[in-house]
N, C-alpha and C. Protein backbone atom coordinates (compact mmCIF):
# COMPACT_ATOMS: atom_id res chain seq x y z
N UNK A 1 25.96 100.95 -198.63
CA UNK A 1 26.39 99.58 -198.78
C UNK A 1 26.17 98.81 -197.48
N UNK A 2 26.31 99.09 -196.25
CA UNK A 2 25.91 98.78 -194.89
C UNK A 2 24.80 98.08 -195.14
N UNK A 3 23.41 98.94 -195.55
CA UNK A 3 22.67 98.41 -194.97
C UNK A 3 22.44 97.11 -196.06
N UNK A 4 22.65 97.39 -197.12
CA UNK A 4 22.82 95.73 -198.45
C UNK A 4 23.60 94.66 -197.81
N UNK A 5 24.74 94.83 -196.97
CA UNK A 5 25.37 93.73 -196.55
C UNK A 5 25.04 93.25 -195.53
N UNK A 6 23.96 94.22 -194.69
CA UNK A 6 23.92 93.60 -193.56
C UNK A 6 22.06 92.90 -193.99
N UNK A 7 21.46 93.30 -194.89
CA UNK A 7 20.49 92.92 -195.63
C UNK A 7 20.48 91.26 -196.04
N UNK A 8 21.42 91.45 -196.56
CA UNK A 8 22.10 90.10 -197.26
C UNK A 8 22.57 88.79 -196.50
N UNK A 9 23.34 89.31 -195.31
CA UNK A 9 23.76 88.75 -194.16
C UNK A 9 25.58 88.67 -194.30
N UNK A 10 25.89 89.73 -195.05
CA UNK A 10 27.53 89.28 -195.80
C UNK A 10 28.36 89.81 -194.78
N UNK A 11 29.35 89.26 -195.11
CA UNK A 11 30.70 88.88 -193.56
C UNK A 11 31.28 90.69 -194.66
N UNK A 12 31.60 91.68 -193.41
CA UNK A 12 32.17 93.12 -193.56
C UNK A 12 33.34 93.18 -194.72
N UNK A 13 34.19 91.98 -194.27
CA UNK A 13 35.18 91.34 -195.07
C UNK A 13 35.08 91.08 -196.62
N UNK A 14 33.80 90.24 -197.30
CA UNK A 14 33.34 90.21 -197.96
C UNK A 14 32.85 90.62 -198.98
N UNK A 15 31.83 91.89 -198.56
CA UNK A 15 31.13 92.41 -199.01
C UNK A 15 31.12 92.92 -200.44
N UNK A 16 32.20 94.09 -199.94
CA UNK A 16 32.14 94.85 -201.36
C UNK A 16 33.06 93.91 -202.57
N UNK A 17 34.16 92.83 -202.26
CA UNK A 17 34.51 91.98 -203.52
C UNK A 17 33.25 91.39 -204.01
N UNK A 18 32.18 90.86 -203.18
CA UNK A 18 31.36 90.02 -204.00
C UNK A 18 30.48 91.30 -204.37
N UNK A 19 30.05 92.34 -203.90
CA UNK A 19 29.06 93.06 -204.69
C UNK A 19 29.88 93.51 -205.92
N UNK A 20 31.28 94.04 -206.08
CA UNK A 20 31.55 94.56 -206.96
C UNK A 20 32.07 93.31 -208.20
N UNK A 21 32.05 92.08 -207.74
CA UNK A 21 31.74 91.29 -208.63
C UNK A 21 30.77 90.76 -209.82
N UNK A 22 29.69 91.86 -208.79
CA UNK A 22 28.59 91.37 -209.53
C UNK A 22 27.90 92.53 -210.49
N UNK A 23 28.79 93.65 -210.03
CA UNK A 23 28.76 95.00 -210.73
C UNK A 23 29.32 94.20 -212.21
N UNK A 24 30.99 93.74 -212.13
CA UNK A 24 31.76 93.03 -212.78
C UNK A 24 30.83 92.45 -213.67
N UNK A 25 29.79 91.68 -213.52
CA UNK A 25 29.58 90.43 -214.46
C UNK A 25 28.03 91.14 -215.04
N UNK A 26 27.85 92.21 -214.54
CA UNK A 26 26.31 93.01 -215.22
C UNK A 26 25.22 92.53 -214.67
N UNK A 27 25.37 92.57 -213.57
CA UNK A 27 23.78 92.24 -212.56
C UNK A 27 23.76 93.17 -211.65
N UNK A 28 25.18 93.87 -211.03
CA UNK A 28 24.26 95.25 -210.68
C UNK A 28 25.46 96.60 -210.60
N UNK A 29 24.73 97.57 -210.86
CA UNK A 29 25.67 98.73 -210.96
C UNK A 29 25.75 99.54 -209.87
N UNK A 30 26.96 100.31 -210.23
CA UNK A 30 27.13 101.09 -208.60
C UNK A 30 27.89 102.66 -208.89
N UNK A 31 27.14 102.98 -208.05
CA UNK A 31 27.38 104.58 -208.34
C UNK A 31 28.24 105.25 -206.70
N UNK A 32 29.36 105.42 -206.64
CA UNK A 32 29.59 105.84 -205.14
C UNK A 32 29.26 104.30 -204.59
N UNK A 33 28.75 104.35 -203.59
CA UNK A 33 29.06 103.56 -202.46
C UNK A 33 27.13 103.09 -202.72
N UNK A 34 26.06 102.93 -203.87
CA UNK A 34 25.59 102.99 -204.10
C UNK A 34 25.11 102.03 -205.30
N UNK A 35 24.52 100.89 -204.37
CA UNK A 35 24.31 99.36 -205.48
C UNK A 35 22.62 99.69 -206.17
N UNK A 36 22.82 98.94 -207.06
CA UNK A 36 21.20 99.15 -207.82
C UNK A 36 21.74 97.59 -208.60
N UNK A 37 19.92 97.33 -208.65
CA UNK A 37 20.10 96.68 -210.50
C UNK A 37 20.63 96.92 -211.46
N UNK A 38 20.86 96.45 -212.94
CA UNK A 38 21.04 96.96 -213.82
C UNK A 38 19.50 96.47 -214.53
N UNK A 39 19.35 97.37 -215.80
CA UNK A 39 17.90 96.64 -216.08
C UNK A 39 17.20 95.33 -216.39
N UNK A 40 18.59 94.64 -216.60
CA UNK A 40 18.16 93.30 -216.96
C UNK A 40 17.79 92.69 -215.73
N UNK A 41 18.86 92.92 -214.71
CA UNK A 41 18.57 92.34 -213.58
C UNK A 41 17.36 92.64 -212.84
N UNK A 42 17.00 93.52 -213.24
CA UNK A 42 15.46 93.88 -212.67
C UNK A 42 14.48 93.25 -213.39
N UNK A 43 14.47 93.19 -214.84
CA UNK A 43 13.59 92.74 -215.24
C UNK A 43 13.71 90.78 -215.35
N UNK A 44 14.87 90.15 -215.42
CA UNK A 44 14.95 88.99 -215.44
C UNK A 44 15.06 88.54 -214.12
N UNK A 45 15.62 89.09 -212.51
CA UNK A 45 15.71 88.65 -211.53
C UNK A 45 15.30 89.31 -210.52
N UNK A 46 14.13 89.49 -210.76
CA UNK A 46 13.17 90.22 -209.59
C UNK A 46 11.72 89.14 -209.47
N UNK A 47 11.61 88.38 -208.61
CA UNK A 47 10.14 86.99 -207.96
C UNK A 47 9.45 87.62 -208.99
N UNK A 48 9.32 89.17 -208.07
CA UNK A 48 7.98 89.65 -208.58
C UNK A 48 7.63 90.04 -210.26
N UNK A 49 7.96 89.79 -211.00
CA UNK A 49 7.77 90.39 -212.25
C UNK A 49 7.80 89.06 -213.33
N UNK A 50 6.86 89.09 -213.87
CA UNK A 50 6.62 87.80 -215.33
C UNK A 50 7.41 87.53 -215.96
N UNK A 51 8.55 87.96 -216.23
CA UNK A 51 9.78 87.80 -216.68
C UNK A 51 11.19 87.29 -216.12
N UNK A 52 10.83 87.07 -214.40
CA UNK A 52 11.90 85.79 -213.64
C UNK A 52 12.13 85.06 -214.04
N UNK A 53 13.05 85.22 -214.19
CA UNK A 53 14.20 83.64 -214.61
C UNK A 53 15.32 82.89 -213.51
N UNK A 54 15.17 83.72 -212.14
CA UNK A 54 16.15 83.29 -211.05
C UNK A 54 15.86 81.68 -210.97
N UNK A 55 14.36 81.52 -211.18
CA UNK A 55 13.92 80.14 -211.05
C UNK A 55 14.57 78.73 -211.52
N UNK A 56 15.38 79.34 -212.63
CA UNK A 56 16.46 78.30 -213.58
C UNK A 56 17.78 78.00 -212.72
N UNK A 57 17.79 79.25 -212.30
CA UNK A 57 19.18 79.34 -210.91
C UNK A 57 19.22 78.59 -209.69
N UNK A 58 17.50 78.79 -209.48
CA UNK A 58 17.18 77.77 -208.01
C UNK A 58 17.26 76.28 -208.72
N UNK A 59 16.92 75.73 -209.67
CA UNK A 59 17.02 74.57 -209.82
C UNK A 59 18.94 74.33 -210.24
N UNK A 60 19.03 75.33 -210.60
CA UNK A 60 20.40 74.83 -211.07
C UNK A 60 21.41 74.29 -209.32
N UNK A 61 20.87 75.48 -208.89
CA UNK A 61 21.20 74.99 -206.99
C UNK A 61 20.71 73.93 -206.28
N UNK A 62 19.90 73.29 -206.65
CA UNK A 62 19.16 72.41 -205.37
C UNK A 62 19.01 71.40 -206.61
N UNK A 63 19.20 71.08 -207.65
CA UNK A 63 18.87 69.90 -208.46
C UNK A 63 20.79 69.42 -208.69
N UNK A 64 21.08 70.37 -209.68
CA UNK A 64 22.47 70.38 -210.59
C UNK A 64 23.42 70.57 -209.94
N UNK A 65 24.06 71.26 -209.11
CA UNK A 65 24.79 71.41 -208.73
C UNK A 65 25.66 70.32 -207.37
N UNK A 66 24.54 69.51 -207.04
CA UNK A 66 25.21 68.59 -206.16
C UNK A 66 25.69 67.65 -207.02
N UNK A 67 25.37 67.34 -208.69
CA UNK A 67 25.80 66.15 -209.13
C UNK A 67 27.09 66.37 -209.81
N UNK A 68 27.45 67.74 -209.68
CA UNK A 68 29.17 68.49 -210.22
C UNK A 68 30.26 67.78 -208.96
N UNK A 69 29.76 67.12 -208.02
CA UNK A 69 30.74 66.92 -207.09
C UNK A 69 31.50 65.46 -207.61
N UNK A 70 30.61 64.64 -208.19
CA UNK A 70 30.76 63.64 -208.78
C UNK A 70 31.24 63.52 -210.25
N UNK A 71 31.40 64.92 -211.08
CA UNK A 71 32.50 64.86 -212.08
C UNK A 71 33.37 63.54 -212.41
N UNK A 72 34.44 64.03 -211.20
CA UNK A 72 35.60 63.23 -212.12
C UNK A 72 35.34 61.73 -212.05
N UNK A 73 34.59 61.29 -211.59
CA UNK A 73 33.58 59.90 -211.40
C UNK A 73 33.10 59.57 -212.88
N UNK A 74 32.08 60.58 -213.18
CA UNK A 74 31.25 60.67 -214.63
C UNK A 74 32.17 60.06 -215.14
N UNK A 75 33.29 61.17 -215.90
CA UNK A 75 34.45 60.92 -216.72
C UNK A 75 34.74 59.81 -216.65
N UNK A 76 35.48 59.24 -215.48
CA UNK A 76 36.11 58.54 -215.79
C UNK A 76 35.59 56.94 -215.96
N UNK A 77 34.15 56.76 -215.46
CA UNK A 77 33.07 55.69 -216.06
C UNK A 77 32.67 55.66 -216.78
N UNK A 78 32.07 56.97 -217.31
CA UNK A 78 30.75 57.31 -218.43
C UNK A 78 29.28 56.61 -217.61
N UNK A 79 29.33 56.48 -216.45
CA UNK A 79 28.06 56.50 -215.78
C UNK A 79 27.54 58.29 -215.91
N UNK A 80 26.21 57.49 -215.48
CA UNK A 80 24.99 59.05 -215.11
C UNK A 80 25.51 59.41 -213.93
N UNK A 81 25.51 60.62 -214.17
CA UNK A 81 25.87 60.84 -212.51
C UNK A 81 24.67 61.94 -212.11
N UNK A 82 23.08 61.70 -212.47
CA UNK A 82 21.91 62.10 -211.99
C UNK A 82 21.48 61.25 -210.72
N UNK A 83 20.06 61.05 -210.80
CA UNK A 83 19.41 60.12 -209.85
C UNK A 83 19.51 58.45 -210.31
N UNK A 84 19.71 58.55 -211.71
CA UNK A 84 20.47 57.09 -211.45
C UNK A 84 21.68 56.32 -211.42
N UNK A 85 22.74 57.41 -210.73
CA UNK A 85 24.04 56.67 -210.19
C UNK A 85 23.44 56.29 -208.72
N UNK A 86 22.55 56.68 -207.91
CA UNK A 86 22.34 55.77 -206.44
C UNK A 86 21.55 54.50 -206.80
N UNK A 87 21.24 54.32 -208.01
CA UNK A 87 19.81 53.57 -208.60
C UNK A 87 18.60 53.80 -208.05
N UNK A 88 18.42 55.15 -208.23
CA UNK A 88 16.64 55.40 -207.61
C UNK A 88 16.71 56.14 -209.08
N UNK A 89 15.58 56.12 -208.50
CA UNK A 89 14.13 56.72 -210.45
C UNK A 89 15.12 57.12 -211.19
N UNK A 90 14.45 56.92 -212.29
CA UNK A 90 14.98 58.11 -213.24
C UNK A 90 14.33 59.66 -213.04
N UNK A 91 14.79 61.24 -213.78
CA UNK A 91 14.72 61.99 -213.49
C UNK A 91 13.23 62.42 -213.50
N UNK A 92 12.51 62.18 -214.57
CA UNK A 92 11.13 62.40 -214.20
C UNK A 92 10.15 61.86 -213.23
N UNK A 93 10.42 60.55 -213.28
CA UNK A 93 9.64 59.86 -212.17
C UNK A 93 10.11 60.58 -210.63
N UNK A 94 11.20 60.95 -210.60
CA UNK A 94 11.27 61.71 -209.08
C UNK A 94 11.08 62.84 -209.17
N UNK A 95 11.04 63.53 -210.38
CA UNK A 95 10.33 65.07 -210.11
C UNK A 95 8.69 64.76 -209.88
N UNK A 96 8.18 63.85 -210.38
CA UNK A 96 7.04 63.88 -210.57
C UNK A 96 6.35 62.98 -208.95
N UNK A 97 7.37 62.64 -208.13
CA UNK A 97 7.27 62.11 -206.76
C UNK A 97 6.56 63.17 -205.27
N UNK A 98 7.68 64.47 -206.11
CA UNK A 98 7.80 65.20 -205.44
C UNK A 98 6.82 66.72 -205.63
N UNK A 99 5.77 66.98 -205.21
CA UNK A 99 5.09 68.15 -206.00
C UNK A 99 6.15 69.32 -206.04
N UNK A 100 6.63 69.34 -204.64
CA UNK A 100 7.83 71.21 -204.67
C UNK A 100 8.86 70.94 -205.90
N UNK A 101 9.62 69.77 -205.39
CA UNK A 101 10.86 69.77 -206.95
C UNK A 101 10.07 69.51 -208.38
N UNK A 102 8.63 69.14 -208.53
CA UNK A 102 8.20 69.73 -209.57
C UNK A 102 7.64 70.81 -209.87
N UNK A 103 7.51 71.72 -209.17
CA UNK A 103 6.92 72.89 -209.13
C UNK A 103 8.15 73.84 -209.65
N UNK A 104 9.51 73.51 -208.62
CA UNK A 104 10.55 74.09 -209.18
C UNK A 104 11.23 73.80 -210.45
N UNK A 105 11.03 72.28 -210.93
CA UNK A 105 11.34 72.25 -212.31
C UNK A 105 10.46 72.87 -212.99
N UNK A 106 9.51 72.51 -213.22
CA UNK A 106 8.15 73.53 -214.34
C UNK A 106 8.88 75.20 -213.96
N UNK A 107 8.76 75.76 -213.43
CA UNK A 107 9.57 77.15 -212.63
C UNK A 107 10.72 77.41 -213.76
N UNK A 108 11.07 76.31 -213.58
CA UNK A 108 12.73 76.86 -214.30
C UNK A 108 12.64 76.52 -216.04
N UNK A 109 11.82 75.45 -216.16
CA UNK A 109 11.29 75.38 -217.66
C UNK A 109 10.62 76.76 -218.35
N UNK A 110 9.85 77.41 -217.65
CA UNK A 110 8.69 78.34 -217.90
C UNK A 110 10.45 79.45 -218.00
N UNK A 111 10.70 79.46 -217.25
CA UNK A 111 11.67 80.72 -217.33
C UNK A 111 13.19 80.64 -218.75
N UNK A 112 13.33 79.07 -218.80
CA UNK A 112 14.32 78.99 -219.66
C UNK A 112 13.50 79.71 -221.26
N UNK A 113 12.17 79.29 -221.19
CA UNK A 113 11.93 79.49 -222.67
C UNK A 113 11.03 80.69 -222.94
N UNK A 114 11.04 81.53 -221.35
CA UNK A 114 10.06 82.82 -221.43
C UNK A 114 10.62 83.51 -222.91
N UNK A 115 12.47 83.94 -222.60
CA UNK A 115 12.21 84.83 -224.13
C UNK A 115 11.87 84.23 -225.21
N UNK A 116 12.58 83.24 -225.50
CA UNK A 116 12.20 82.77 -226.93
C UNK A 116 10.54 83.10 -227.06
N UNK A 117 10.22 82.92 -226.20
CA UNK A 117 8.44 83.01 -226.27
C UNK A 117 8.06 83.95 -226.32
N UNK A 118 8.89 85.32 -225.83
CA UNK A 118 8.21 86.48 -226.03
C UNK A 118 8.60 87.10 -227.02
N UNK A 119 9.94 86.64 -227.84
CA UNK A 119 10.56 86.68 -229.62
C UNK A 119 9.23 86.16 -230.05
N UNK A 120 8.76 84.97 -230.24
CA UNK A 120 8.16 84.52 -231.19
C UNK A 120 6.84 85.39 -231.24
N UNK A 121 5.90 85.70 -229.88
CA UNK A 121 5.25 86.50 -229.83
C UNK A 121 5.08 87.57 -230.44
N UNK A 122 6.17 88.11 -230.13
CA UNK A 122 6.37 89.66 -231.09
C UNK A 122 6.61 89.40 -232.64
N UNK A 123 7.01 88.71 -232.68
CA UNK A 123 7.17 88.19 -234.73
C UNK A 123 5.82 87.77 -235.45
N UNK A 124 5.52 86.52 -234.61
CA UNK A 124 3.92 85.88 -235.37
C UNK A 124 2.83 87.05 -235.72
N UNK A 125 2.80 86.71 -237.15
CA UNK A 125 1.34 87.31 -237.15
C UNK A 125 0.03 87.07 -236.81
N UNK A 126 0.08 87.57 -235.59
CA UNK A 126 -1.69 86.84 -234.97
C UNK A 126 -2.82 87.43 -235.68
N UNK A 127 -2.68 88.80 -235.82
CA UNK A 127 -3.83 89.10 -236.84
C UNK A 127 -4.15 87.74 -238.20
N UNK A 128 -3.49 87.60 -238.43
CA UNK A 128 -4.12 86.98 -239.50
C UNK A 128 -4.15 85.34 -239.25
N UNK A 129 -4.44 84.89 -237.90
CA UNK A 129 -4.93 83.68 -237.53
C UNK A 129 -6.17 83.88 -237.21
N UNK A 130 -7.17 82.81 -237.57
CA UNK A 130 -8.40 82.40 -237.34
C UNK A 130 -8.56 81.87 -236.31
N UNK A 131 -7.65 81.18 -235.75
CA UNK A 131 -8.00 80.17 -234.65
C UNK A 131 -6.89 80.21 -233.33
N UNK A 132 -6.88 79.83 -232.62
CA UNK A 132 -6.04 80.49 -231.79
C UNK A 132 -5.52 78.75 -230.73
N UNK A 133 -4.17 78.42 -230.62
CA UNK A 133 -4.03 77.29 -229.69
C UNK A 133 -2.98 77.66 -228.64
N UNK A 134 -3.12 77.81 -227.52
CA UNK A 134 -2.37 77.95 -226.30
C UNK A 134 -1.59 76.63 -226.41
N UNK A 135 -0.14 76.83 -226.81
CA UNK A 135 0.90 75.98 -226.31
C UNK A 135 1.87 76.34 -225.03
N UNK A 136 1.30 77.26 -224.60
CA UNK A 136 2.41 77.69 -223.08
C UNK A 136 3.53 76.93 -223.06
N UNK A 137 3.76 77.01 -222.00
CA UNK A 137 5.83 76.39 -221.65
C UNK A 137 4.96 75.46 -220.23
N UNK A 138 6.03 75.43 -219.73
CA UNK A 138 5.94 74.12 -218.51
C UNK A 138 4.99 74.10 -217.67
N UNK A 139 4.37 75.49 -217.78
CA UNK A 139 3.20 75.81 -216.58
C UNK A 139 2.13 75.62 -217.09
């Protein structure tokens, strides 16, 4: 566990509540003093593998999550509380400003609808199509 926390950068104090939290919620298991993935977490939150979905997480961090501060605001106006409570763009026109925050939205699109896509995949009968049309996801 040492070397995961000190991997991580986690305060000694810390450590093992938030790892065994996360044992807790099924992202990773632990055997002894001994963290791993569980398989989902390997296969849904590992960069490297076609099946990442952390990407939905990074946007949920750096897009969504700053506009939760402004809650009880929303409520109690019924204003947007996106990019047009400062009155700048609406949401596409500033993803589309920016190539990285669109790169990371498309990112997190491609990942929200990977399974459904790989359900439908496995169901359709492609054999018996003639013709073939690539509708991909966000990418």
């Amino acid at each position: 566990m040492e070397a995961l926390r000190e991997g991580l950068g986690l305060h000694p104090r810390a450590a093992r509540d938030f790892l065994d939290a996360l044992v807790t919620l099924g992202f990773l298991k632990r055997k002894a003093e001994i963290y791993s993935n569980t398989p989902e977490s390997d296969a849904f939150l590992d960069p490297g593998k076609p099946s990442y979905m952390g990407c939905t997480l990074e946007l949920a961090n750096s897009r969504l999550y700053p506009f939760c501060g402004h809650l009880n605001e929303g409520l109690r106006t019924g204003l947007p509380q996106n990019e047009l409570r400062s009155g700048g763009p609406a949401l596409f026109e500033t993803l589309y400003a920016d190539p990285a925050r669109l790169m990371e939205f498309l990112a997190a699109m491609s990942g929200i609808s990977g399974g459904a896509n790989m359900a439908i995949a496995r169901m359709f009968p492609w054999n018996e199509q003639l013709t073939f049309v690539d509708v991909g996801t966000a990418q």
